[in-house]
Protein backbone atom coordinates (compact mmCIF):
# COMPACT_ATOMS: atom_id res chain seq x y z
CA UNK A 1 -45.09 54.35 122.57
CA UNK A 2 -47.69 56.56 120.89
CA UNK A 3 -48.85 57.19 117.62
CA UNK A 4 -48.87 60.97 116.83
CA UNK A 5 -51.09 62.86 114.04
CA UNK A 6 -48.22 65.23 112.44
CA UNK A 7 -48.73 67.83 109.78
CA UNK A 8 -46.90 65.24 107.53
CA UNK A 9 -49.08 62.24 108.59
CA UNK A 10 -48.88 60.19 111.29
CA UNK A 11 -45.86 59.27 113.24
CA UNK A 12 -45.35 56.59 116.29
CA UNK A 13 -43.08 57.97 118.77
CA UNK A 14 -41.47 56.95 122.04
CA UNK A 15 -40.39 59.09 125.04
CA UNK A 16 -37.62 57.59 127.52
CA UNK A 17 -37.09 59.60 131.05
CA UNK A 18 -34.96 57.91 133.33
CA UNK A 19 -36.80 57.08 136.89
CA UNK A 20 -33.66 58.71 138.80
CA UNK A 21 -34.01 61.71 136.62
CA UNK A 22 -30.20 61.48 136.51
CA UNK A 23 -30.47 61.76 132.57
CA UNK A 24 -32.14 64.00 130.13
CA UNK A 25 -35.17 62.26 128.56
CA UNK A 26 -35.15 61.63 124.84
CA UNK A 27 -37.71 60.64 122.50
CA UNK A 28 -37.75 58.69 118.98
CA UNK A 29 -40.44 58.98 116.28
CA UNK A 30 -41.33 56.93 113.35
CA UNK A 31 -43.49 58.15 110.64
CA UNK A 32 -46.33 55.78 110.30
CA UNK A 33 -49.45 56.23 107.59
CA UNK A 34 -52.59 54.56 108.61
CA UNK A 35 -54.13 52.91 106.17
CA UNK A 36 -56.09 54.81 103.25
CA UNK A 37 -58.35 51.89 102.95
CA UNK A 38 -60.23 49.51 105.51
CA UNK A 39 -59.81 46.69 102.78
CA UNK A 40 -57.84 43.44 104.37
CA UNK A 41 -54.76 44.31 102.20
CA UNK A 42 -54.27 48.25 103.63
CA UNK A 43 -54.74 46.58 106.94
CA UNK A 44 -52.07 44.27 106.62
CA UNK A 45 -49.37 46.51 105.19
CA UNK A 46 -50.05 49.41 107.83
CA UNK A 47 -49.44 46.11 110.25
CA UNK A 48 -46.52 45.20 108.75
CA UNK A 49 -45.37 49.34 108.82
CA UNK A 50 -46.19 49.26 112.44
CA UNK A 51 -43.58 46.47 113.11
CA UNK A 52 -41.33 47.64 111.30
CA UNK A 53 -41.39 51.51 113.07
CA UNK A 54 -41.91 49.76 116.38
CA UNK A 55 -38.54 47.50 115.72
CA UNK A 56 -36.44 50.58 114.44
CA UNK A 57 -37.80 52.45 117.65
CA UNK A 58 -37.07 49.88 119.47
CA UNK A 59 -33.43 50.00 118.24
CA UNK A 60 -32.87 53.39 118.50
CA UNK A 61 -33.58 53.48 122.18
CA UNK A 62 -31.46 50.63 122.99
CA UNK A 63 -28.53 52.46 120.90
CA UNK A 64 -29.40 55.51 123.26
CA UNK A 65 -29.45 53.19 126.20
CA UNK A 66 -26.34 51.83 125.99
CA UNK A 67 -24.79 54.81 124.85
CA UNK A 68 -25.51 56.50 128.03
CA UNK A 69 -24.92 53.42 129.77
CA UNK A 70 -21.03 53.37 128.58
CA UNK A 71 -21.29 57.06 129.68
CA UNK A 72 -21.85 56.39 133.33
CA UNK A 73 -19.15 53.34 133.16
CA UNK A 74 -17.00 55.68 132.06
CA UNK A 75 -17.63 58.15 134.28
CA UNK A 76 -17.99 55.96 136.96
CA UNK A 77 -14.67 54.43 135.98
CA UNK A 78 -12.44 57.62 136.75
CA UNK A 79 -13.72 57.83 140.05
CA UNK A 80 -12.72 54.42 140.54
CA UNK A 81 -9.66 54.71 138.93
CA UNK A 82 -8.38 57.40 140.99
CA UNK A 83 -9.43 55.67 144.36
CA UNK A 84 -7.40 52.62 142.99
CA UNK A 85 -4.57 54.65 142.00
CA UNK A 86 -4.51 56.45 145.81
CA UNK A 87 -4.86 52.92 147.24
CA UNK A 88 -1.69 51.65 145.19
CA UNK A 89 0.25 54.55 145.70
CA UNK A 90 -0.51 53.91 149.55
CA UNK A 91 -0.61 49.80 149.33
CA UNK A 92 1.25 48.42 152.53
CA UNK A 93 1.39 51.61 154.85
CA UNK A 94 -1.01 52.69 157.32
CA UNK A 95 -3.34 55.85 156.04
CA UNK A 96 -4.83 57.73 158.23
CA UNK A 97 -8.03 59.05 156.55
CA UNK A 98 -8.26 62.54 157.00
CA UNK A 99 -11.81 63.99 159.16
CA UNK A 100 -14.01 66.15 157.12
């Protein structure tokens, strides 16, 4: 996660890219206003904005995550599906497998 400077003030964002590169990256951002003062109360409401952005981020990738997730179940389901519907239609006879 980083915290961005925007046009609009600042903004903590996240980028996700997927280490097999199977899936498009996507990225999150959260505005987020640094405090205007250094006084002990600015400070602790600009904490208490940064864990609040940082849980919402946090949520929005997982919701991403699992949507893409469910995705490549899916996906991964109809291949499996039609293997397991050749292997029923076949169950109890011999099959020769056929040479490439």
């Amino acid at each position: 996660m980083a915290q961005q400077d925007t046009a609009a003030g600042a903004a903590m964002s996240a980028v996700y890219t997927s280490a097999t590169g199977s899936n498009e990256p996507f990225s999150v951002s959260e505005p987020l206003t640094p405090p205007a003062t250094q006084t002990v109360e600015s400070k602790s409401q600009y904490l208490h904005d940064l864990r609040t952005a940082t849980a919402a981020i946090q949520e929005r990738v997982n919701q991403e995550l699992t949507a893409r997730m469910e995705e490549d179940n899916r996906a991964a389901g109809v291949a499996a599906g039609a293997a397991d519907a050749k292997e029923e239609e076949t169950y109890g006879e011999e099959v020769q497998e056929e040479e490439d």
